[in-house]
N, C-alpha and C. Protein backbone atom coordinates (compact mmCIF):
# COMPACT_ATOMS: atom_id res chain seq x y z
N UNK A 1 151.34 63.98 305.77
CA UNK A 1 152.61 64.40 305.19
C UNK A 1 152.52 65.89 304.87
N UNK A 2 153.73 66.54 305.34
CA UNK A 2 153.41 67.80 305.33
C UNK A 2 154.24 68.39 303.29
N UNK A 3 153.80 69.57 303.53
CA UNK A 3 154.77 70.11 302.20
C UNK A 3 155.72 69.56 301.85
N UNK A 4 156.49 69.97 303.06
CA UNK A 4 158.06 69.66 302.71
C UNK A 4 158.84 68.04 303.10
N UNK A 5 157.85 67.49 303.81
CA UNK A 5 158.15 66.22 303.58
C UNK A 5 157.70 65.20 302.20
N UNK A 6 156.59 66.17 301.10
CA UNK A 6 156.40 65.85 300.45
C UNK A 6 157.69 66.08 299.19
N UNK A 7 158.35 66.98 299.30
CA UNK A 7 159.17 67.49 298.41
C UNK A 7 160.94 66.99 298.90
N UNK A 8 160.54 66.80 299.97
CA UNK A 8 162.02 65.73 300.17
C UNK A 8 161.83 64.50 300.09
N UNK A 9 160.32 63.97 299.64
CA UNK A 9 160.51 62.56 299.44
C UNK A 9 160.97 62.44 297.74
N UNK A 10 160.18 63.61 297.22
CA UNK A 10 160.44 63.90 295.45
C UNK A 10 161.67 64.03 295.06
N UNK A 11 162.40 64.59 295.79
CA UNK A 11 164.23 65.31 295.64
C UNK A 11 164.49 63.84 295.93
N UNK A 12 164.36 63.09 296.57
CA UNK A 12 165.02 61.51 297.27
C UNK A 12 164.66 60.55 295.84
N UNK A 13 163.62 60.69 295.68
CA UNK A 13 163.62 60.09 294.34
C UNK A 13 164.39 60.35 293.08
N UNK A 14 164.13 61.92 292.66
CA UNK A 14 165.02 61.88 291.50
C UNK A 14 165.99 61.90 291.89
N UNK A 15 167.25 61.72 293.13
CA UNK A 15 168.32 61.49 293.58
C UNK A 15 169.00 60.23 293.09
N UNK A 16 167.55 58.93 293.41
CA UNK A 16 168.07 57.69 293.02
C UNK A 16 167.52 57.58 291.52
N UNK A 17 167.06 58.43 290.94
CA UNK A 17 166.84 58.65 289.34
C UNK A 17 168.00 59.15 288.80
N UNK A 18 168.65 60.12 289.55
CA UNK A 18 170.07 60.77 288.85
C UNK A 18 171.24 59.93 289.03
N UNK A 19 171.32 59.01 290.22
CA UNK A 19 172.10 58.39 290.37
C UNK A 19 172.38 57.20 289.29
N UNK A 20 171.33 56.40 288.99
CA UNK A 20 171.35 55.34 287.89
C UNK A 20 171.94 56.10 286.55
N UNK A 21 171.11 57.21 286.63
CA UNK A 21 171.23 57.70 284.85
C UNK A 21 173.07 57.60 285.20
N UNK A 22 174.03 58.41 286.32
CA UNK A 22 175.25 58.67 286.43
C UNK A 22 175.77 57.40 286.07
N UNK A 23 175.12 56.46 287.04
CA UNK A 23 175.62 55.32 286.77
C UNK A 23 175.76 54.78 285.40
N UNK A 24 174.71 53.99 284.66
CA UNK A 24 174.48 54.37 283.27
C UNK A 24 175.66 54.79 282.58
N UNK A 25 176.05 56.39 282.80
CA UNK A 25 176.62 56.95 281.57
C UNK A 25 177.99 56.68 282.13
N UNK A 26 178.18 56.06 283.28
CA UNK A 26 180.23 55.70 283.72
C UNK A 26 180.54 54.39 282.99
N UNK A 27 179.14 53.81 281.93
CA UNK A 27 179.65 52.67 281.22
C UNK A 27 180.73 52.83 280.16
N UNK A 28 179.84 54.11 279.40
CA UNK A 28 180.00 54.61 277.91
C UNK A 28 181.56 54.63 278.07
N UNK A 29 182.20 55.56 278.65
CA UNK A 29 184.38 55.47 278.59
C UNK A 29 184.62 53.84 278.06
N UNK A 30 183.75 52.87 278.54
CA UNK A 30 184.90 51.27 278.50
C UNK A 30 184.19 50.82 276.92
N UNK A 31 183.46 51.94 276.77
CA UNK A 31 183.30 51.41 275.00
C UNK A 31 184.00 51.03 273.79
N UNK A 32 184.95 52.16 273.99
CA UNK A 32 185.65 52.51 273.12
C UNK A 32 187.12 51.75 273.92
N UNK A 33 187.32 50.80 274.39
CA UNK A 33 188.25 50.17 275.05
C UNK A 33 188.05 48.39 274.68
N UNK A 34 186.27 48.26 274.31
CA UNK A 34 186.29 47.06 273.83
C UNK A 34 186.04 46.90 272.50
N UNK A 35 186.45 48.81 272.08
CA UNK A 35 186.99 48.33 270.47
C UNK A 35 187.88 48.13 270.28
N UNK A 36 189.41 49.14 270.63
CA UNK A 36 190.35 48.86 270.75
C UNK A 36 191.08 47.66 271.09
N UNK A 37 190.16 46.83 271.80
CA UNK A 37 190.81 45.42 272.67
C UNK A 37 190.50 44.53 271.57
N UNK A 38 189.72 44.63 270.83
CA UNK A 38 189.30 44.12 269.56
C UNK A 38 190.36 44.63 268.01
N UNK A 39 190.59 45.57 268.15
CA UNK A 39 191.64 45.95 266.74
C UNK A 39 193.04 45.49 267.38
N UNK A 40 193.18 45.99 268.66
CA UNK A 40 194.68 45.07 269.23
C UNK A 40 194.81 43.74 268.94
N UNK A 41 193.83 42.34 269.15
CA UNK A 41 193.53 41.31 269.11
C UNK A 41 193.74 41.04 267.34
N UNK A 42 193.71 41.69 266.42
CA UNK A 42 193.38 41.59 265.30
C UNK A 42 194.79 41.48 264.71
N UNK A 43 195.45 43.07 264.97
CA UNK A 43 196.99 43.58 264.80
C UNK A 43 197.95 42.80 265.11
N UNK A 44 197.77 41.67 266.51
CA UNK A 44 198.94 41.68 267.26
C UNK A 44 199.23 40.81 266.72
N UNK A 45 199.23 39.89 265.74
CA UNK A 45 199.83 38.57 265.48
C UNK A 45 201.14 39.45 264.22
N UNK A 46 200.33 40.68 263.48
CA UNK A 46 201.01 40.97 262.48
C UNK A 46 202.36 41.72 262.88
N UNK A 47 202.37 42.27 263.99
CA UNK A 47 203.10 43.57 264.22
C UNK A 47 204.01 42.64 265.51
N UNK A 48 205.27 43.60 265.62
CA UNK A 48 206.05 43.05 266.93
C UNK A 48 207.31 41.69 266.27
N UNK A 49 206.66 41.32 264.80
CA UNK A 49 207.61 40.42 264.41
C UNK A 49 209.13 40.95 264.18
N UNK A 50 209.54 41.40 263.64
CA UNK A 50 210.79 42.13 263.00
C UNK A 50 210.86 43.17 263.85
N UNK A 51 212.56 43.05 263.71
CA UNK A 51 213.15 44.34 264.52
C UNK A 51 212.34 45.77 264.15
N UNK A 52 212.06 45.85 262.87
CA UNK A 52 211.62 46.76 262.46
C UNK A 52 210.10 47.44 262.73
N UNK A 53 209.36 46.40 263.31
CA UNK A 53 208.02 46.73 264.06
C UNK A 53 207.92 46.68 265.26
N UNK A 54 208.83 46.34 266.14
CA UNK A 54 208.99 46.75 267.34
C UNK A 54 208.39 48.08 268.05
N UNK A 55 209.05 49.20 267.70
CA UNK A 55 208.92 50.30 267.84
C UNK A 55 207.50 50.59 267.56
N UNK A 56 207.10 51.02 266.73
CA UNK A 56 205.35 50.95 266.38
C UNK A 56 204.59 50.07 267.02
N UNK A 57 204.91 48.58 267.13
CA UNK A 57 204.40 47.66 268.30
C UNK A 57 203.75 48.50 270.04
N UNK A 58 205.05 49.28 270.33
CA UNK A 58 205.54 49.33 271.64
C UNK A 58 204.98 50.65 271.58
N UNK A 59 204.46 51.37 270.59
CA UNK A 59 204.25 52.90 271.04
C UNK A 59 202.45 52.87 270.91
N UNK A 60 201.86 51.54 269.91
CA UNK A 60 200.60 51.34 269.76
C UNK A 60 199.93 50.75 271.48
N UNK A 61 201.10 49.81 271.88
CA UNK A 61 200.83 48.95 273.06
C UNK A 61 200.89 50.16 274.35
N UNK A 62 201.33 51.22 274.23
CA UNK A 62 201.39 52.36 275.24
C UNK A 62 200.37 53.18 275.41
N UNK A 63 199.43 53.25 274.08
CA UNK A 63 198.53 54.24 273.47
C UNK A 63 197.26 53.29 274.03
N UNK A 64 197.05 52.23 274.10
CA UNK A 64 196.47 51.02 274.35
C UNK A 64 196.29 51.42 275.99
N UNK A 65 197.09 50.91 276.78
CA UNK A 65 197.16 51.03 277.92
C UNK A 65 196.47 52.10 278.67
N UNK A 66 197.48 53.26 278.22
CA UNK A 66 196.74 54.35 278.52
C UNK A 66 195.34 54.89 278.34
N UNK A 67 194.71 53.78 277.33
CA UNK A 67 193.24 54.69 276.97
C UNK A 67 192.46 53.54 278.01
N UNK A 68 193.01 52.34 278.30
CA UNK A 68 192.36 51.78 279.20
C UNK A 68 192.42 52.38 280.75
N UNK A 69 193.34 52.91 281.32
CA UNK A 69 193.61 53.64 282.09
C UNK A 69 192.71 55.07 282.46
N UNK A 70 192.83 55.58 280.90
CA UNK A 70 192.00 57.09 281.44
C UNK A 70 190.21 56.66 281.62
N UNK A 71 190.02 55.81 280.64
CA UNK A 71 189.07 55.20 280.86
C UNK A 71 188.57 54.60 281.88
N UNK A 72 189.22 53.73 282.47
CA UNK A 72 188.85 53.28 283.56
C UNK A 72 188.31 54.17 285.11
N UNK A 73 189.15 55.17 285.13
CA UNK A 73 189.41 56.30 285.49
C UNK A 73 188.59 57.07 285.81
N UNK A 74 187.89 57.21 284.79
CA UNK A 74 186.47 57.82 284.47
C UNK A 74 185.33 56.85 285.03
N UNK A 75 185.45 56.26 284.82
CA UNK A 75 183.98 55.01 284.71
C UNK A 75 183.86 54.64 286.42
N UNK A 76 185.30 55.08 287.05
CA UNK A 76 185.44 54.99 288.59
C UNK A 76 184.89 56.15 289.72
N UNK A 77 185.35 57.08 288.86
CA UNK A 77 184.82 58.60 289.11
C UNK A 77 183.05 58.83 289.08
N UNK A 78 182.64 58.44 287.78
CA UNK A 78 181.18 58.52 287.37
C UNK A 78 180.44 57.32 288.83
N UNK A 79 180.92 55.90 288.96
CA UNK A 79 180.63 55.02 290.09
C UNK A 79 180.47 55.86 291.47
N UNK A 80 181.60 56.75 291.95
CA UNK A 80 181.58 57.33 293.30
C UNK A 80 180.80 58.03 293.43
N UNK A 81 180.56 58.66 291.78
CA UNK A 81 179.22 60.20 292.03
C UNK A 81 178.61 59.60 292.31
N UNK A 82 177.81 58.26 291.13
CA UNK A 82 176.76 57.44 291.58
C UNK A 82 176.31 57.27 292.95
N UNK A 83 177.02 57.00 293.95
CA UNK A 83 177.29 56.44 295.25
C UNK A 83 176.69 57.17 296.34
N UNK A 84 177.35 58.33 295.56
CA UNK A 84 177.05 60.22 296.49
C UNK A 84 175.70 60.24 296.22
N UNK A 85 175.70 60.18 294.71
CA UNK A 85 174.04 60.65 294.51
C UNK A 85 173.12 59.60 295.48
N UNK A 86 173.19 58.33 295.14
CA UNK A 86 171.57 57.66 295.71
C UNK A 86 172.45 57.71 297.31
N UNK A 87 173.08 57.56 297.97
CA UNK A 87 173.30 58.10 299.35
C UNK A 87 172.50 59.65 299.69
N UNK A 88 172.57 60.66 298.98
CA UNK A 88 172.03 61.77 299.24
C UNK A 88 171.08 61.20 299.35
N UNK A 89 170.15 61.05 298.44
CA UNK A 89 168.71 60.39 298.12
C UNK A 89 168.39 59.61 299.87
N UNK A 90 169.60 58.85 299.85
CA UNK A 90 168.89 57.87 301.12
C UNK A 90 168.67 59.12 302.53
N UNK A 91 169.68 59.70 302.66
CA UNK A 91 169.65 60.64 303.42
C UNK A 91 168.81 61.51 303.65
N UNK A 92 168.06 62.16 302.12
CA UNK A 92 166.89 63.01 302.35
C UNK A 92 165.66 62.02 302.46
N UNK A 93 165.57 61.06 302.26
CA UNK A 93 164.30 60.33 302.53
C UNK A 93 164.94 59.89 303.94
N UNK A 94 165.35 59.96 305.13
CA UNK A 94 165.51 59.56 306.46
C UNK A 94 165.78 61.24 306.96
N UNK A 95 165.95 61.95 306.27
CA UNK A 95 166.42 63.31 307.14
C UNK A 95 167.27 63.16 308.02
N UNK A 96 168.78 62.76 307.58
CA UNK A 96 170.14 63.19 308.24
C UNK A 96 171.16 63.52 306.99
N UNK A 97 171.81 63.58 307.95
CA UNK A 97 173.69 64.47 306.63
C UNK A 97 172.96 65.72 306.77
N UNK A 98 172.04 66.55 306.86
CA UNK A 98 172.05 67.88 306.34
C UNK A 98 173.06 68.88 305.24
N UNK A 99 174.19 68.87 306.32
CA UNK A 99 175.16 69.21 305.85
C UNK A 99 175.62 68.75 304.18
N UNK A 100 176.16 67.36 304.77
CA UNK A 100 176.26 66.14 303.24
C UNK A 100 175.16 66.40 302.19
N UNK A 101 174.17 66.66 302.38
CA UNK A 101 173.28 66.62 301.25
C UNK A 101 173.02 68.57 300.64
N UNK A 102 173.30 68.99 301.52
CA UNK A 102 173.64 70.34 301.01
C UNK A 102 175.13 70.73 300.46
N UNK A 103 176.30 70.15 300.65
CA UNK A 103 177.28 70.05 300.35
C UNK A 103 177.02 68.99 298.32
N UNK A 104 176.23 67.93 298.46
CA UNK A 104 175.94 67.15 297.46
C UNK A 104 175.32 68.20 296.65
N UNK A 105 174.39 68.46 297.27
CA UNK A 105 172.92 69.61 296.62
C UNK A 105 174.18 70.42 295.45
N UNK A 106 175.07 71.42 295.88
CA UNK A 106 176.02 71.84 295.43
C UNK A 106 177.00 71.10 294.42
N UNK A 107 177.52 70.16 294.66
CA UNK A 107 178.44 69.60 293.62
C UNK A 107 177.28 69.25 292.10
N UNK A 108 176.08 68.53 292.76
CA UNK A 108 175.27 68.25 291.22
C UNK A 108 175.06 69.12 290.29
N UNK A 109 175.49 70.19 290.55
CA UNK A 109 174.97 71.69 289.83
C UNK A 109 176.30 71.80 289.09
N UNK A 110 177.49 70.87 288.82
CA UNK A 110 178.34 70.80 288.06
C UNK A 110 177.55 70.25 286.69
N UNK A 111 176.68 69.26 287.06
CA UNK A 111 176.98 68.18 286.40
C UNK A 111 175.56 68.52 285.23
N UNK A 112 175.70 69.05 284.14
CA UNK A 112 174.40 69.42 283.60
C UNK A 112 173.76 68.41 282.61
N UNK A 113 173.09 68.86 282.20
CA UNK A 113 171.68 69.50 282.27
C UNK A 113 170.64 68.86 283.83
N UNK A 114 170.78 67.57 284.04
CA UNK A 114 170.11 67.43 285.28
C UNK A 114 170.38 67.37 286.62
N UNK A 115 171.81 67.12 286.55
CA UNK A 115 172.58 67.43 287.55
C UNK A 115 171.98 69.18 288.54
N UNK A 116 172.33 69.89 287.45
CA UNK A 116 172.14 71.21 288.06
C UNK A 116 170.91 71.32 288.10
N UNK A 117 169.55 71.23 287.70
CA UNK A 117 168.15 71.09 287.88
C UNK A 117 168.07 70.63 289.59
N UNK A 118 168.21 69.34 289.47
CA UNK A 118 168.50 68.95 290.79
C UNK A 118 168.96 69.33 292.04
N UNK A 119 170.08 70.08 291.73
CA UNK A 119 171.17 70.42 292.75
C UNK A 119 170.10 71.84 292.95
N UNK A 120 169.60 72.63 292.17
CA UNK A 120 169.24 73.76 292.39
C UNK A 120 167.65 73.65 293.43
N UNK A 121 167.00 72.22 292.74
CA UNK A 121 165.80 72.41 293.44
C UNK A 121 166.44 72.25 295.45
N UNK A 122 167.24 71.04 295.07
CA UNK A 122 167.41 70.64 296.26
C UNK A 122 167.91 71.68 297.22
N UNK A 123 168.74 72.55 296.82
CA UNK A 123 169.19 73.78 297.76
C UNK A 123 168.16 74.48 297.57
N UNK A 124 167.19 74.89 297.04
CA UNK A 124 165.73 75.55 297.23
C UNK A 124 164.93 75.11 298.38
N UNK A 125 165.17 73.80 298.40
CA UNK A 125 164.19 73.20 300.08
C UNK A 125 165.13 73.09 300.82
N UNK A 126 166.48 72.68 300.73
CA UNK A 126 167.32 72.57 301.91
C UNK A 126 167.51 73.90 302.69
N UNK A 127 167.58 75.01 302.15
CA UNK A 127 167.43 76.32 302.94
C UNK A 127 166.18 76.95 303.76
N UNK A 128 165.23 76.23 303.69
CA UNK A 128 163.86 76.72 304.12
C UNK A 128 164.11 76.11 305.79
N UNK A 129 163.74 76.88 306.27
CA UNK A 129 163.77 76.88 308.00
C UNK A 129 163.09 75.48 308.32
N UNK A 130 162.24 75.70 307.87
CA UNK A 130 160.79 74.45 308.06
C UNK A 130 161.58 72.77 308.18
N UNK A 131 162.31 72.49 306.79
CA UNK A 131 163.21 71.50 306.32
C UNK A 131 164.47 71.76 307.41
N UNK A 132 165.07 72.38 307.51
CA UNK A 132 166.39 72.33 308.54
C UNK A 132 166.00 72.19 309.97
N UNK A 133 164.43 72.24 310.33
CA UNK A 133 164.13 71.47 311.77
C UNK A 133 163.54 69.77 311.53
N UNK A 134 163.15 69.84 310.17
CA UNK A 134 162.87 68.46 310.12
C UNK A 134 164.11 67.36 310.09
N UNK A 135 165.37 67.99 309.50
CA UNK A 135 166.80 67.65 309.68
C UNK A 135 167.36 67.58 311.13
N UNK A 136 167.00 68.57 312.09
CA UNK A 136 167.54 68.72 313.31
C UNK A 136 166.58 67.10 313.87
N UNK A 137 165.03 67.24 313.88
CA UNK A 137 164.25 66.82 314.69
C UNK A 137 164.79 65.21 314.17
N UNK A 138 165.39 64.70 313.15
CA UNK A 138 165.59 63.36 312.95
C UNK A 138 167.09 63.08 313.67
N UNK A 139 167.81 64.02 314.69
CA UNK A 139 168.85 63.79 314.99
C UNK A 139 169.20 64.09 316.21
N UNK A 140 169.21 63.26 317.04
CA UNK A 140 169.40 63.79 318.73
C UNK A 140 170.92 63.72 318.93
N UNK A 141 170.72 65.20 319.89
CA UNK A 141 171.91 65.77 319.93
C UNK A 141 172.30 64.66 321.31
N UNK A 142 172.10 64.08 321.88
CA UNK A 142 172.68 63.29 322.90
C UNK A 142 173.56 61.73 321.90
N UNK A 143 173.31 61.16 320.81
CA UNK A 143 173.63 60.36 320.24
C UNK A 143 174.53 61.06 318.95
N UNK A 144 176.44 60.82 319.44
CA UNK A 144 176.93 61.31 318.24
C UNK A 144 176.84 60.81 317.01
N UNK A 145 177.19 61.37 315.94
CA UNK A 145 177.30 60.33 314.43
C UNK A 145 178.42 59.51 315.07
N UNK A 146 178.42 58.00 314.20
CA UNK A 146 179.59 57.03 314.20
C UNK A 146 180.83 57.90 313.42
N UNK A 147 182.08 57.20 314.03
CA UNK A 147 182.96 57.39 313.35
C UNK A 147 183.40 56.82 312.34
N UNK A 148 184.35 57.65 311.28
CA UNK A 148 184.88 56.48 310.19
C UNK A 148 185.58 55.74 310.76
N UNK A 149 186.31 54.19 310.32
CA UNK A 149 187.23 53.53 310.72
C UNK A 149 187.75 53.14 309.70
């Protein structure tokens, strides 16, 4: 195993290390949704009776919705990074996507404190000549990539 196959097997790992932790933290948004689903459950027998709680009913039941919504939202978003991340990972441990995983390499450097650690080492080896023939040499140019469908 040479250098740099040693250091794209390391980047492939903490890839599927960053990916879980992402994963992991797209729980935390639906937390605060199975409190709320819990104080709603509590409220709703009291409220909504009389004309006069209607209104407060209907503006609590909107406020409700919506936090399940943005929430959800989130926790969907955090899932796709997830997805990206251990896909990169799979990618640099097989050496293809080049591109994709230098394009990835880049977006993780949003995401801090390890996000960008990551993203930075990984564009540190993805630019080295050495690594972009070990990328070429896992990909024959006579066999195109599949298409999406």
């Amino acid at each position: 195993m040479t250098h740099d196959e040693g250091h794209l097997r390391l980047l492939s790992i903490f890839h599927y290390v960053l990916g879980a932790l992402a994963g992991l933290a797209g729980l935390f948004p639906l937390l605060p949704i199975i409190d709320l689903t819990g104080v709603m459950n509590e409220i709703s027998p009291n409220m909504g009776s009389t004309p006069e709680m209607e209104e407060p009913w209907l503006a609590l039941n909107l406020t409700y919705w919506s936090a399940i919504l943005v929430a959800s939202a989130i926790t969907v978003a955090a899932w796709i990074f997830t997805s990206l991340v251990i896909a990169t990972g799979r990618f640099l441990s097989q050496r293809r996507h080049y591109r994709f995983c230098l394009a990835m390499a880049v977006i993780e450097c949003i995401f801090q404190p390890f996000g960008t650690v990551l993203g930075l080492f990984t564009l540190i080896v993805l630019m080295r000549d050495s690594v972009k023939h070990l990328f070429s040499a896992g990909e024959s140019p006579d066999s195109p990539e599949p298409a999406l469908t």
